[in-house]
N, C-alpha and C. Protein backbone atom coordinates (compact mmCIF):
# COMPACT_ATOMS: atom_id res chain seq x y z
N UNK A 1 -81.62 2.92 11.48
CA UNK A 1 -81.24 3.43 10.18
C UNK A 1 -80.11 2.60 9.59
N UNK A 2 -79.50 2.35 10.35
CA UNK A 2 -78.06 1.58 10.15
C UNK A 2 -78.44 0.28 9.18
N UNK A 3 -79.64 -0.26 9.81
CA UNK A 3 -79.99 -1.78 9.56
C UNK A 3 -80.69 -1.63 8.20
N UNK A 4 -81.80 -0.28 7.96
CA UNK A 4 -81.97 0.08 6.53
C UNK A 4 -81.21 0.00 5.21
N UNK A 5 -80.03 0.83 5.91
CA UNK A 5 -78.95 0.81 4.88
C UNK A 5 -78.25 -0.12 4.84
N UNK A 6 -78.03 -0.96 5.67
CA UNK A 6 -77.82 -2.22 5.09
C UNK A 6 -78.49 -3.38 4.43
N UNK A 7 -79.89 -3.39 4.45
CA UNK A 7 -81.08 -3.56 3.78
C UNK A 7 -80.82 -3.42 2.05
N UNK A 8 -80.46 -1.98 2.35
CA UNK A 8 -80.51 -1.63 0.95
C UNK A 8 -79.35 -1.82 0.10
N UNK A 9 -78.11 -1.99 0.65
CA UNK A 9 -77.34 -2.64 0.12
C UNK A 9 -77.04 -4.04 -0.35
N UNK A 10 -77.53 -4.76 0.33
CA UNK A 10 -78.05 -6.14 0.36
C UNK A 10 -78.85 -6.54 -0.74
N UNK A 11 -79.93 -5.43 -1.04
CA UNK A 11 -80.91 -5.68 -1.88
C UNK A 11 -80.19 -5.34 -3.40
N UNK A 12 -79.76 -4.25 -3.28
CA UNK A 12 -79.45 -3.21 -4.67
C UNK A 12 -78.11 -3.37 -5.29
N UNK A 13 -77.32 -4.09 -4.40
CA UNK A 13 -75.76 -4.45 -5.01
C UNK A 13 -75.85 -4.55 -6.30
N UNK A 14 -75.15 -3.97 -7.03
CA UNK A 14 -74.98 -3.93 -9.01
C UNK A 14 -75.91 -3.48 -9.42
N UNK A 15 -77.19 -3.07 -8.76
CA UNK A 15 -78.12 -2.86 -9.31
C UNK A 15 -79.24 -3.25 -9.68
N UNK A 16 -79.09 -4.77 -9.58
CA UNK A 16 -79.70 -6.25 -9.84
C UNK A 16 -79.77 -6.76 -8.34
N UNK A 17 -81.32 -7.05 -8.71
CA UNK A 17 -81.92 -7.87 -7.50
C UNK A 17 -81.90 -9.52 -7.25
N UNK A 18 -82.05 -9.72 -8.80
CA UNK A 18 -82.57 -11.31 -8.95
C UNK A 18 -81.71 -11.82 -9.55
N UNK A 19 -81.26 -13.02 -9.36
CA UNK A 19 -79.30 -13.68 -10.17
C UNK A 19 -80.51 -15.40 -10.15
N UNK A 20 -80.17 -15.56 -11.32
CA UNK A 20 -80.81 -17.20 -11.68
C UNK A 20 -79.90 -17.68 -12.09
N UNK A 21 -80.08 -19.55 -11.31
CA UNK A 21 -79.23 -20.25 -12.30
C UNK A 21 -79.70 -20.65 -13.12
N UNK A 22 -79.41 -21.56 -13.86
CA UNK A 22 -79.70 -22.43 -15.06
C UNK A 22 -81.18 -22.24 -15.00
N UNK A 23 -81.36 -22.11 -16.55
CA UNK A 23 -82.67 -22.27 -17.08
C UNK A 23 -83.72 -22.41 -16.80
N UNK A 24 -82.94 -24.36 -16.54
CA UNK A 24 -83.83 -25.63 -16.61
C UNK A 24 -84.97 -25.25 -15.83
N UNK A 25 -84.41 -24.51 -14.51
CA UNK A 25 -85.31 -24.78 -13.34
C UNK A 25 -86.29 -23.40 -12.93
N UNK A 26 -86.13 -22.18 -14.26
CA UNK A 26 -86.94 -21.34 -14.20
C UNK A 26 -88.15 -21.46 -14.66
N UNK A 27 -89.14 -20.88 -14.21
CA UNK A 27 -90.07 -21.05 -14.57
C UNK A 27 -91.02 -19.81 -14.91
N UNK A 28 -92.64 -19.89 -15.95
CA UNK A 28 -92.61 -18.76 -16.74
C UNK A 28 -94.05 -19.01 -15.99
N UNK A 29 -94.51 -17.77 -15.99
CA UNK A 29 -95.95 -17.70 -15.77
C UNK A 29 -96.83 -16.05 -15.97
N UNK A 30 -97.72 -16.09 -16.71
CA UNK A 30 -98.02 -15.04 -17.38
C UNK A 30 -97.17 -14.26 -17.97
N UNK A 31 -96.39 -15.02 -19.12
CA UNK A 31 -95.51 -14.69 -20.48
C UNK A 31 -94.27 -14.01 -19.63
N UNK A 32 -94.34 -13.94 -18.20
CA UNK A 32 -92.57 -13.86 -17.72
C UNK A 32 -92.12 -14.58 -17.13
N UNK A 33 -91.11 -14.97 -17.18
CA UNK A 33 -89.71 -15.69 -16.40
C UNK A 33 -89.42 -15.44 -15.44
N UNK A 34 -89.74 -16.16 -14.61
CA UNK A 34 -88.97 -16.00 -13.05
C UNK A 34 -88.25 -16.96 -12.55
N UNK A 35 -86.67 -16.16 -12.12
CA UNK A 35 -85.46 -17.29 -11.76
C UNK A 35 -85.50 -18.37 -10.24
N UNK A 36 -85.34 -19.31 -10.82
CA UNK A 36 -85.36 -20.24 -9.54
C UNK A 36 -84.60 -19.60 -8.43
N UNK A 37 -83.90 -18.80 -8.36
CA UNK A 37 -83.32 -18.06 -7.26
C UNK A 37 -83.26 -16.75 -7.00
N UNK A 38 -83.25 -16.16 -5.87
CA UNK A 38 -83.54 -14.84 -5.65
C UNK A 38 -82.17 -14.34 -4.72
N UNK A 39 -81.35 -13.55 -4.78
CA UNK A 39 -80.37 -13.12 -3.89
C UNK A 39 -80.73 -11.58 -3.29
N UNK A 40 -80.75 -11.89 -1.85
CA UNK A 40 -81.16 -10.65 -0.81
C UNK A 40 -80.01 -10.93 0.16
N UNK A 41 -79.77 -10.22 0.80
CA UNK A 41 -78.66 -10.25 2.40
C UNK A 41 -77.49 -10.79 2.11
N UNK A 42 -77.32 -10.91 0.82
CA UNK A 42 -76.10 -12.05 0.40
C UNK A 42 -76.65 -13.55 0.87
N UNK A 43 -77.74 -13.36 1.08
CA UNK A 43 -78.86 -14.97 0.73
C UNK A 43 -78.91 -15.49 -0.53
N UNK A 44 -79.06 -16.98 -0.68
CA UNK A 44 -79.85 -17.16 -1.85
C UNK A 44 -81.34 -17.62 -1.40
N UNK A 45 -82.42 -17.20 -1.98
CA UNK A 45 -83.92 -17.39 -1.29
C UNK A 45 -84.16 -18.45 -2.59
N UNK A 46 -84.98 -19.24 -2.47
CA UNK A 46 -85.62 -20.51 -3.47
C UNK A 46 -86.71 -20.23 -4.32
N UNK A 47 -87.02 -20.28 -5.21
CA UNK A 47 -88.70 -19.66 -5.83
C UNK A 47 -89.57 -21.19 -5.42
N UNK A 48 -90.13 -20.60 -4.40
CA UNK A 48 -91.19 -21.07 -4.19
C UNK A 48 -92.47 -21.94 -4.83
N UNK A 49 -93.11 -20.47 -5.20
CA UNK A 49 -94.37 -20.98 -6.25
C UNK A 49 -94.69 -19.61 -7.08
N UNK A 50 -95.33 -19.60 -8.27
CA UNK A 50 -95.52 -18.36 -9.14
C UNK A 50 -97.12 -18.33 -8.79
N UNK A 51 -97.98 -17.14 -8.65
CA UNK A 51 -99.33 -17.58 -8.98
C UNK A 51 -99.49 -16.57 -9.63
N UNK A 52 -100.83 -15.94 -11.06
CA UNK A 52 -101.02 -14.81 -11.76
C UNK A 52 -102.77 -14.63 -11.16
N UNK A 53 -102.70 -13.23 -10.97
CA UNK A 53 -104.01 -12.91 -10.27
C UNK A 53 -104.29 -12.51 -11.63
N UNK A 54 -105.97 -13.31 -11.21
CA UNK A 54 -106.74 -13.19 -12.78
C UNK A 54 -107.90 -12.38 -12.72
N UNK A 55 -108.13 -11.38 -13.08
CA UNK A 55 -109.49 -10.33 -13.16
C UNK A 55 -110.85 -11.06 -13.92
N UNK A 56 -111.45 -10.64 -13.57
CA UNK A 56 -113.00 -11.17 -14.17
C UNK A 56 -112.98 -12.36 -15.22
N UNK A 57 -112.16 -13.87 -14.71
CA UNK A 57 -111.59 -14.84 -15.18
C UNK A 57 -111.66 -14.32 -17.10
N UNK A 58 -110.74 -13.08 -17.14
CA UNK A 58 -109.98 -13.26 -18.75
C UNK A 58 -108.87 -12.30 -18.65
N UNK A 59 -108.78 -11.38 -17.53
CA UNK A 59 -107.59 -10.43 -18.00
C UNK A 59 -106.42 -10.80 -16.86
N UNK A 60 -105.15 -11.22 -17.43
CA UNK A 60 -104.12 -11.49 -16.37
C UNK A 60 -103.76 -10.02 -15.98
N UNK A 61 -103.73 -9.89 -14.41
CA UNK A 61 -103.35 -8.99 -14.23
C UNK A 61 -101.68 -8.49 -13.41
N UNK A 62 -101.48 -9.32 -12.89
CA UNK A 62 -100.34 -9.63 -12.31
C UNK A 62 -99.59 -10.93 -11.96
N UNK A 63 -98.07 -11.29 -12.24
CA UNK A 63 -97.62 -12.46 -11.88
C UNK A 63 -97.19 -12.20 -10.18
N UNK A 64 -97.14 -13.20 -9.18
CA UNK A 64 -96.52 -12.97 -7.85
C UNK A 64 -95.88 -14.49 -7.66
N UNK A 65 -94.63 -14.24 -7.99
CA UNK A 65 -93.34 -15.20 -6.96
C UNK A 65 -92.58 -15.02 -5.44
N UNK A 66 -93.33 -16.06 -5.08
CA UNK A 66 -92.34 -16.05 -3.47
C UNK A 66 -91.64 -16.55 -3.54
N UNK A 67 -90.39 -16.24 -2.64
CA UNK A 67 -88.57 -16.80 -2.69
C UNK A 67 -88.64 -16.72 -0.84
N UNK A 68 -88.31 -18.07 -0.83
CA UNK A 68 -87.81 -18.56 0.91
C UNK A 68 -86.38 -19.34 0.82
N UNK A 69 -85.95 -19.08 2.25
CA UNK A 69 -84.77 -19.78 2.50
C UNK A 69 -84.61 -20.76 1.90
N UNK A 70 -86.06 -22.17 2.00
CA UNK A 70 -85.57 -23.10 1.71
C UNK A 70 -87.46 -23.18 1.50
N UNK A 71 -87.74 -23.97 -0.04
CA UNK A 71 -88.99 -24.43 -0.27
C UNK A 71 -90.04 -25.02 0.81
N UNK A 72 -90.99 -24.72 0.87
CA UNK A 72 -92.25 -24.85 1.89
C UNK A 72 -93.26 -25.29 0.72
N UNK A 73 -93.98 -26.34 1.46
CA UNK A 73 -95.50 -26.55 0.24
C UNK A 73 -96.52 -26.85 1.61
N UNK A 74 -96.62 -26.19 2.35
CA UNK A 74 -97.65 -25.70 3.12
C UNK A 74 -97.56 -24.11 3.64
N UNK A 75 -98.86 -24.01 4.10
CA UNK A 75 -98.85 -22.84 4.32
C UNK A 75 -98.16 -22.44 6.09
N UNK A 76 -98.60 -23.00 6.70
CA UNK A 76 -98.10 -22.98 7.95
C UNK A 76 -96.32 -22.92 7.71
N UNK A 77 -95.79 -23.99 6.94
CA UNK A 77 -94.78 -23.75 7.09
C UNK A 77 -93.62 -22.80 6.35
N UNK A 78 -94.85 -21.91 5.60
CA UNK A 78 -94.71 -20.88 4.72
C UNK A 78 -94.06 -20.09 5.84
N UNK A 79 -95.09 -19.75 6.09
CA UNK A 79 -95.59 -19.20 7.98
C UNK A 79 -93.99 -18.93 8.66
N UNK A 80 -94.12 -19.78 8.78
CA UNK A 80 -92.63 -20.32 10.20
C UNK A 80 -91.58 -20.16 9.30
N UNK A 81 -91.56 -20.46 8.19
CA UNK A 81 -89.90 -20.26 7.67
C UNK A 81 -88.91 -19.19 7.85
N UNK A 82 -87.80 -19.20 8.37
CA UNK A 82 -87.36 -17.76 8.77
C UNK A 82 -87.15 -16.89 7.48
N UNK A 83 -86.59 -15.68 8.27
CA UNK A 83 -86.55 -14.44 7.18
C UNK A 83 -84.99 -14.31 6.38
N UNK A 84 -85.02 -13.89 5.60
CA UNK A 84 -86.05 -12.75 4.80
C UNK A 84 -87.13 -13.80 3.91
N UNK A 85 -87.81 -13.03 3.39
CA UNK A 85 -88.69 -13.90 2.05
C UNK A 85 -88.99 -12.08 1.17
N UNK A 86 -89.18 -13.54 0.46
CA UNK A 86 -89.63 -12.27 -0.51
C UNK A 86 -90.54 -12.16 -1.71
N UNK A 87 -91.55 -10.98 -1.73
CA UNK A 87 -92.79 -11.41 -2.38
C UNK A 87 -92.28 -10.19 -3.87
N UNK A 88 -92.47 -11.08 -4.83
CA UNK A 88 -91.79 -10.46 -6.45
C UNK A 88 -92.60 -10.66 -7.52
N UNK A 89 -93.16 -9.10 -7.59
CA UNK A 89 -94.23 -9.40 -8.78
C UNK A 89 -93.95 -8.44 -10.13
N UNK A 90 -94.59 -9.12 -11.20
CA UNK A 90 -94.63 -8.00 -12.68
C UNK A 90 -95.92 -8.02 -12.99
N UNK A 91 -96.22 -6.78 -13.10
CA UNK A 91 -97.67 -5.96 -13.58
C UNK A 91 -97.69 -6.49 -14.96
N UNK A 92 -98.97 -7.50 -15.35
CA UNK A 92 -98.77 -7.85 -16.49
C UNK A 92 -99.63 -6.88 -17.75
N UNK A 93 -100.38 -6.02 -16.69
CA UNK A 93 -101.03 -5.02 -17.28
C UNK A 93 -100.81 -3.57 -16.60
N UNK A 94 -100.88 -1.97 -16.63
CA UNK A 94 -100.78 -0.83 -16.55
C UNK A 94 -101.87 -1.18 -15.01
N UNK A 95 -101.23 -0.39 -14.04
CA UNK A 95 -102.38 0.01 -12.98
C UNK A 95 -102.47 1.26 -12.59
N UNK A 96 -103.30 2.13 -12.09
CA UNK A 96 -103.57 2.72 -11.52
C UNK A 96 -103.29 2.86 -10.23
N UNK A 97 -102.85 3.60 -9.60
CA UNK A 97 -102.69 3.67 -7.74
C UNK A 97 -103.77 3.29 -6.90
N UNK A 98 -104.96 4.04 -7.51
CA UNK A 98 -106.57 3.63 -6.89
C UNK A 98 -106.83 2.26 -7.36
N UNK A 99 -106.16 1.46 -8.54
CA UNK A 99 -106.80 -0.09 -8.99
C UNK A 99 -106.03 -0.86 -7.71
N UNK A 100 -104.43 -0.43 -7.19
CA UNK A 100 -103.81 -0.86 -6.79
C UNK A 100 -104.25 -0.98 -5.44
N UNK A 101 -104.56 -0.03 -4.62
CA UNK A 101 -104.80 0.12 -3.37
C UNK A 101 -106.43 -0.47 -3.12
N UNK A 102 -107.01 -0.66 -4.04
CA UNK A 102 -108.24 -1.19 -3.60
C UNK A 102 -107.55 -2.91 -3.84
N UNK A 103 -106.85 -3.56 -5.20
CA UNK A 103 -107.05 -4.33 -5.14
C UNK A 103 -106.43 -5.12 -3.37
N UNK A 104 -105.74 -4.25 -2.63
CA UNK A 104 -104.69 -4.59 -1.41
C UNK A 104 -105.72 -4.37 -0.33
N UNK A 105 -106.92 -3.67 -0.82
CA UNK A 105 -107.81 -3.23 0.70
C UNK A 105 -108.85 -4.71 0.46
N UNK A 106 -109.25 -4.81 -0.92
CA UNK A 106 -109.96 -6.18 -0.76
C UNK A 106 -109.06 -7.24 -0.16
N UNK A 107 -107.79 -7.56 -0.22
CA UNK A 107 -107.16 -8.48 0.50
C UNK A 107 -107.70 -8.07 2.06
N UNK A 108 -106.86 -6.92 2.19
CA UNK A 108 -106.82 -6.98 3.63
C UNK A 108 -108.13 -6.94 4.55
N UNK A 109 -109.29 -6.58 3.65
CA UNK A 109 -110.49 -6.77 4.13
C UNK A 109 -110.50 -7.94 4.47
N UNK A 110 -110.58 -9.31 4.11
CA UNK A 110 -110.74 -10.48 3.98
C UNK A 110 -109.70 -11.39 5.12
N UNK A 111 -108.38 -10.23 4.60
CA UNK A 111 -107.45 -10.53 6.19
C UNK A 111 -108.19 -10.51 7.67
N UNK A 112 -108.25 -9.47 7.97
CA UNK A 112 -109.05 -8.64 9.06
C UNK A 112 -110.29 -9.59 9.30
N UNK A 113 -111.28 -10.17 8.26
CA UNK A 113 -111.97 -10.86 8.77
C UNK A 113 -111.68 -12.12 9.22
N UNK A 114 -110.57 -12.65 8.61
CA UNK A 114 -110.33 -14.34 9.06
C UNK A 114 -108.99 -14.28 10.56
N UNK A 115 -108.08 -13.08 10.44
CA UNK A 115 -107.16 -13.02 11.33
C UNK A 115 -107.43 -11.46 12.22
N UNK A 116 -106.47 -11.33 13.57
CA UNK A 116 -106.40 -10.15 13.94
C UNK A 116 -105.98 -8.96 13.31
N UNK A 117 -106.49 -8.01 13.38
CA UNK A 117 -105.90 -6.89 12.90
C UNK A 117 -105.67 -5.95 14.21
N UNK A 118 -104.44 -5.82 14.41
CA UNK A 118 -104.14 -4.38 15.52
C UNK A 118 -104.18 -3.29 14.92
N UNK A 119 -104.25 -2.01 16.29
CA UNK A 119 -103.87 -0.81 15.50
C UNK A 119 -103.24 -1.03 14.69
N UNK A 120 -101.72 -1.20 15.61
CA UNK A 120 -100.34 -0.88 14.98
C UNK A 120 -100.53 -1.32 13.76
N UNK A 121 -100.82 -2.51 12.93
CA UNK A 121 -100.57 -2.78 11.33
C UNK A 121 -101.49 -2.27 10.98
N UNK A 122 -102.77 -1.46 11.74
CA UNK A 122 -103.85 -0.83 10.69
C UNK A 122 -102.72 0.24 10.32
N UNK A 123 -101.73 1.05 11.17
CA UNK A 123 -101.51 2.34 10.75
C UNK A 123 -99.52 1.77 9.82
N UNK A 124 -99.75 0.40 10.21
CA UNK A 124 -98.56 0.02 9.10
C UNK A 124 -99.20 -0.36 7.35
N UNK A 125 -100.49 -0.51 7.70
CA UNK A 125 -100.55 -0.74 6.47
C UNK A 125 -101.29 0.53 5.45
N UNK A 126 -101.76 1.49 6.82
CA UNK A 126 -101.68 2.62 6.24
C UNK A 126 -100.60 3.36 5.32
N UNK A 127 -99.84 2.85 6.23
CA UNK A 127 -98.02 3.56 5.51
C UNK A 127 -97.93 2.83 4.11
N UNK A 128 -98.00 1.28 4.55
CA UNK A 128 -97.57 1.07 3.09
C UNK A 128 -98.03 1.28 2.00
N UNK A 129 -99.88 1.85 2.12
CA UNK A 129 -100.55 2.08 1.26
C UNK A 129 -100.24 3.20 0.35
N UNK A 130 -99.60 4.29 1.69
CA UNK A 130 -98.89 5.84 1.03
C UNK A 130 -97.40 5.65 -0.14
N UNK A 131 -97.11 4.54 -0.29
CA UNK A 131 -96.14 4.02 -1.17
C UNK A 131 -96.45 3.74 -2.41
N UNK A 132 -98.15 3.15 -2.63
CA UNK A 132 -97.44 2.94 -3.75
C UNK A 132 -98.31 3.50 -4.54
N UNK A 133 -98.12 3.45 -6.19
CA UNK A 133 -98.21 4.49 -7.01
C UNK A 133 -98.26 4.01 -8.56
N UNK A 134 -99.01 4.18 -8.97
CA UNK A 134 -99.34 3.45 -10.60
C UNK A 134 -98.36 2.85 -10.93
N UNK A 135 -98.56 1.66 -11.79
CA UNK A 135 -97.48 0.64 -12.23
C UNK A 135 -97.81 0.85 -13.86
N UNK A 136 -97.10 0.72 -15.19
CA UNK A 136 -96.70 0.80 -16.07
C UNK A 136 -97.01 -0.69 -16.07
N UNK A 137 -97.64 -1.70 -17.52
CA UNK A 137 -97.09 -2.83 -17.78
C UNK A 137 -95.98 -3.37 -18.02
N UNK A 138 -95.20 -4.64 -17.24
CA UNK A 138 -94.19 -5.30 -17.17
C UNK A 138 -92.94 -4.39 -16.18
N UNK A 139 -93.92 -3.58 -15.05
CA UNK A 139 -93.07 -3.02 -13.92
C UNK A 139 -93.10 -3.90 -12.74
N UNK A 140 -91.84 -3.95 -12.10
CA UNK A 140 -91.91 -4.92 -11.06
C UNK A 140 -92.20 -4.60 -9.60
N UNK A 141 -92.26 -5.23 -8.59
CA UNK A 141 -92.19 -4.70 -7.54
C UNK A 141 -92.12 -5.69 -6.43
N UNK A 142 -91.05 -5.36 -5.64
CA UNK A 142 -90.47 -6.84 -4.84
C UNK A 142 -90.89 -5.85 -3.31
N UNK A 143 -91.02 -6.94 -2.51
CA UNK A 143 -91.46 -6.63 -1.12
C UNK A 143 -90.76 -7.65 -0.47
N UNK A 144 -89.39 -6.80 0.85
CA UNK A 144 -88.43 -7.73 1.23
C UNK A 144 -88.82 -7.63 2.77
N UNK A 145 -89.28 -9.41 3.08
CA UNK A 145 -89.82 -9.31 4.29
C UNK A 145 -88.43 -9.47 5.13
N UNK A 146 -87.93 -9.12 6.74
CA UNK A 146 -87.29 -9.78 7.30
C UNK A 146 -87.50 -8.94 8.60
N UNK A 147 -86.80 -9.66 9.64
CA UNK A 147 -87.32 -9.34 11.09
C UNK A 147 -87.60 -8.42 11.79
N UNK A 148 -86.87 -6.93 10.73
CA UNK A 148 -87.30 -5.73 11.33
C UNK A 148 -88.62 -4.74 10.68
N UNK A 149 -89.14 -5.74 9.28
CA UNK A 149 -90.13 -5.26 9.03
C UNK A 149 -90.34 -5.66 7.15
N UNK A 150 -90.52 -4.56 6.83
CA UNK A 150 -90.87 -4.05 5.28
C UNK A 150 -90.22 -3.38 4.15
N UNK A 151 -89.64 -3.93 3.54
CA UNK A 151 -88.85 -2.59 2.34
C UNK A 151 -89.68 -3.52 0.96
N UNK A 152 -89.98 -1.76 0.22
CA UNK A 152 -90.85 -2.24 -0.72
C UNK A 152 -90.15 -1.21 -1.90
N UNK A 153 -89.89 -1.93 -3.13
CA UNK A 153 -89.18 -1.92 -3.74
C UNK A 153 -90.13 -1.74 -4.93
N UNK A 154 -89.95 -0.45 -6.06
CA UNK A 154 -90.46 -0.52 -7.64
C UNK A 154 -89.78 -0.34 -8.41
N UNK A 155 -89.34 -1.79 -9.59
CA UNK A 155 -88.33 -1.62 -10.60
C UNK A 155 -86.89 -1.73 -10.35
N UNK A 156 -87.02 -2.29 -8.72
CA UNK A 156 -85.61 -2.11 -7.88
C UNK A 156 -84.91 -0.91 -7.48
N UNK A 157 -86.43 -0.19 -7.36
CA UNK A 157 -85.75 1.24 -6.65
C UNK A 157 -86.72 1.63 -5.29
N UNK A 158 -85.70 1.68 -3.84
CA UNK A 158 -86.64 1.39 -3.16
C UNK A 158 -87.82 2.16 -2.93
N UNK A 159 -88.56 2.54 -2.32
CA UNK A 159 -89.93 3.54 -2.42
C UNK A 159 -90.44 3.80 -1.17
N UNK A 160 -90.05 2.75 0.10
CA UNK A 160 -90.22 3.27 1.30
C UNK A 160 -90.36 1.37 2.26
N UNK A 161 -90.30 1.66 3.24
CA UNK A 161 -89.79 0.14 4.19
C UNK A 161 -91.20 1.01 5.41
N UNK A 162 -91.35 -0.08 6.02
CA UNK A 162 -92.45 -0.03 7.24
C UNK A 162 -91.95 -1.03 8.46
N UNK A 163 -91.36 -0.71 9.09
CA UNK A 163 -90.74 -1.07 10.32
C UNK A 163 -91.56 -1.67 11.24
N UNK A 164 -92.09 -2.96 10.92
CA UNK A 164 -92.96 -3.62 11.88
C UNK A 164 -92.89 -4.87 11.08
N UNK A 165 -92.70 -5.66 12.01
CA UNK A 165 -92.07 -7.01 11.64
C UNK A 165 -93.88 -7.97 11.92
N UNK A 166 -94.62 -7.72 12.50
CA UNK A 166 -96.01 -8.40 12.67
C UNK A 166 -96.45 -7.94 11.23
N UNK A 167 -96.08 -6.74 10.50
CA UNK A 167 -96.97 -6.56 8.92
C UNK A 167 -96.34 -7.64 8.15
N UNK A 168 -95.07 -7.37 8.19
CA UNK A 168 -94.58 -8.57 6.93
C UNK A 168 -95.28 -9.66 7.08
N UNK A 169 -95.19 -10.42 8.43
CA UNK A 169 -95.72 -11.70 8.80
C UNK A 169 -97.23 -11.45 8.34
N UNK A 170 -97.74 -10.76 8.57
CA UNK A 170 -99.54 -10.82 7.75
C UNK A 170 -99.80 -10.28 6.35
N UNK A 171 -98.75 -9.36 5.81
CA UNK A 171 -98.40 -9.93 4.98
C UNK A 171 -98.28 -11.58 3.88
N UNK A 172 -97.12 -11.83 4.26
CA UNK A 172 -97.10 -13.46 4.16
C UNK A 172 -98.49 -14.33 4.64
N UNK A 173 -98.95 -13.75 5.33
CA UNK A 173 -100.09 -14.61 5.62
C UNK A 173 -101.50 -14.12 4.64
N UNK A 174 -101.60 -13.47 4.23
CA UNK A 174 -102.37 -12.73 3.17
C UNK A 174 -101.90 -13.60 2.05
N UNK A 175 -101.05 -13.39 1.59
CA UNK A 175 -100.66 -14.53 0.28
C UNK A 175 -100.97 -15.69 0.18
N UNK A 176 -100.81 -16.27 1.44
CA UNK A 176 -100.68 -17.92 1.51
C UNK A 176 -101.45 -18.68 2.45
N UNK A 177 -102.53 -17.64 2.89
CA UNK A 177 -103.59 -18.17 3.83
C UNK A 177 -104.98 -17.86 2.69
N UNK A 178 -105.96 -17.94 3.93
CA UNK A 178 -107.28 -17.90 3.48
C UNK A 178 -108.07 -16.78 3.00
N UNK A 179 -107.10 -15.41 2.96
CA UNK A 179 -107.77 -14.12 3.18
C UNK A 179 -106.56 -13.92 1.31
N UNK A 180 -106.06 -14.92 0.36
CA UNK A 180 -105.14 -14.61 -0.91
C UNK A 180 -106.72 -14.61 -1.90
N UNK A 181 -106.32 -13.47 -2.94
CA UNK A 181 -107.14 -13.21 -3.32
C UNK A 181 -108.28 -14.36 -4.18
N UNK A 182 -107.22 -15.84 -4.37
CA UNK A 182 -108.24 -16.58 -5.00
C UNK A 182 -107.29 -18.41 -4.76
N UNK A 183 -107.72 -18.79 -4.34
CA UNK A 183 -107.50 -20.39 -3.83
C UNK A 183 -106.92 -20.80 -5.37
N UNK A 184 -107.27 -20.33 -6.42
CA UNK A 184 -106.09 -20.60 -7.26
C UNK A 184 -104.64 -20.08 -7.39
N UNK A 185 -104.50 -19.27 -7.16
CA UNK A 185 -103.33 -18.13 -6.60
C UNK A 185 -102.43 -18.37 -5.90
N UNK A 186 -103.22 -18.70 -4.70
CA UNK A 186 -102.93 -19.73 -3.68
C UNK A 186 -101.77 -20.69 -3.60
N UNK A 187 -102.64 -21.66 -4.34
CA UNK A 187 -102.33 -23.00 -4.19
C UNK A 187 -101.23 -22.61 -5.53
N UNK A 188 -101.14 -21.80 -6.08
CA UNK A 188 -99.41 -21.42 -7.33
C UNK A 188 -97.88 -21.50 -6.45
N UNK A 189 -98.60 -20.38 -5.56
CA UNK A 189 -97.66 -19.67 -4.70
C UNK A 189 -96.98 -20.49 -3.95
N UNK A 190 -98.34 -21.34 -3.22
CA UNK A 190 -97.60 -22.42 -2.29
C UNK A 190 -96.70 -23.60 -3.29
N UNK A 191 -97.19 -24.04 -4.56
CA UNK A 191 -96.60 -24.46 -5.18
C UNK A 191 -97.07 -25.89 -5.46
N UNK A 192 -98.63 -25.69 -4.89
CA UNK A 192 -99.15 -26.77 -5.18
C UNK A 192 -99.83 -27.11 -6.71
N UNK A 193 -99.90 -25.85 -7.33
CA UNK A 193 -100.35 -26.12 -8.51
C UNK A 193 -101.17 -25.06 -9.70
């Protein structure tokens, strides 16, 4: 509990999650701005890559920025980079809880087929599924990976953490492996393009 609440202090200080520097080096993707830097643990994390998941190639539906210690443009070494990271997205359209949780079961379907799935993260990702809950357009929602697990965050208010440090990691591997919902996405995130 101890390590929670310090979690959450870490995360929520002022109130504000995300502190950018200069401009120059932000970058916009599906009509929002995301700061080249991300501050968690009294870290600064790097923005990575932006990718926008695209629905029936015309409706943007969500932007997703990853923030690591220090930039990665592979996936493996996505992989290996230590913790925290952190996965930061804005609903570029209104969702539903049921649009939401299916669009996370088609991931993890696709997970499950290319990687292991244990109990234990079937019934962690059960949990995280019980979290979340219709999104409003231009609502955010940050997911702070680090060694003791999961805190998942809406609008910067937290909503519930999953204490298993193998989910985050497949997690992260869901994004930036073979099981992300589209090799264009992908290759944003990683920052290839």
């Amino acid at each position: 509990m101890f390590m929670l609440r310090a979690m959450l202090a870490g995360v929520c200080l002022a109130g504000a999650i995300m502190a950018s520097t200069p401009a120059r080096a932000d970058v916009k993707a599906g009509g929002v701005t995301f700061p080249d830097t991300f501050n968690v643990y009294g870290k600064t994390l790097h923005l990575n890559g932006v990718g926008v998941r695209v629905f029936y190639h015309l409706v943007d539906g969500y932007a997703t920025a990853l923030y690591l210690p220090e930039v990665a443009r592979t996936t493996e070494a996505i992989e290996s980079a230590p913790n925290p990271k952190v996965i930061y997205s804005v609903f570029l359209h209104g969702a539903s809880a049921e649009r939401m949780r299916s669009e996370y079961d088609t991931i993890h379907t696709a997970f499950c087929a290319k990687e292991t799935c244990h109990p234990e993260q079937e019934e962690s990702y059960k949990k995280f599924l019980g979290y979340l809950t219709a999104a409003d357009s231009h609502a955010t929602q940050t997911i702070v990976i680090d060694d003791t697990g999961v805190l998942l965050l809406r609008n910067n208010v937290r909503i519930g953490n999953v204490n298993d440090p193998l989910f985050g990691q497949a997690l992260i591997k869901s994004l930036v492996g073979p099981a992300s919902p589209t090799e264009s996405y992908r290759n944003a995130i990683i920052g290839g393009g």
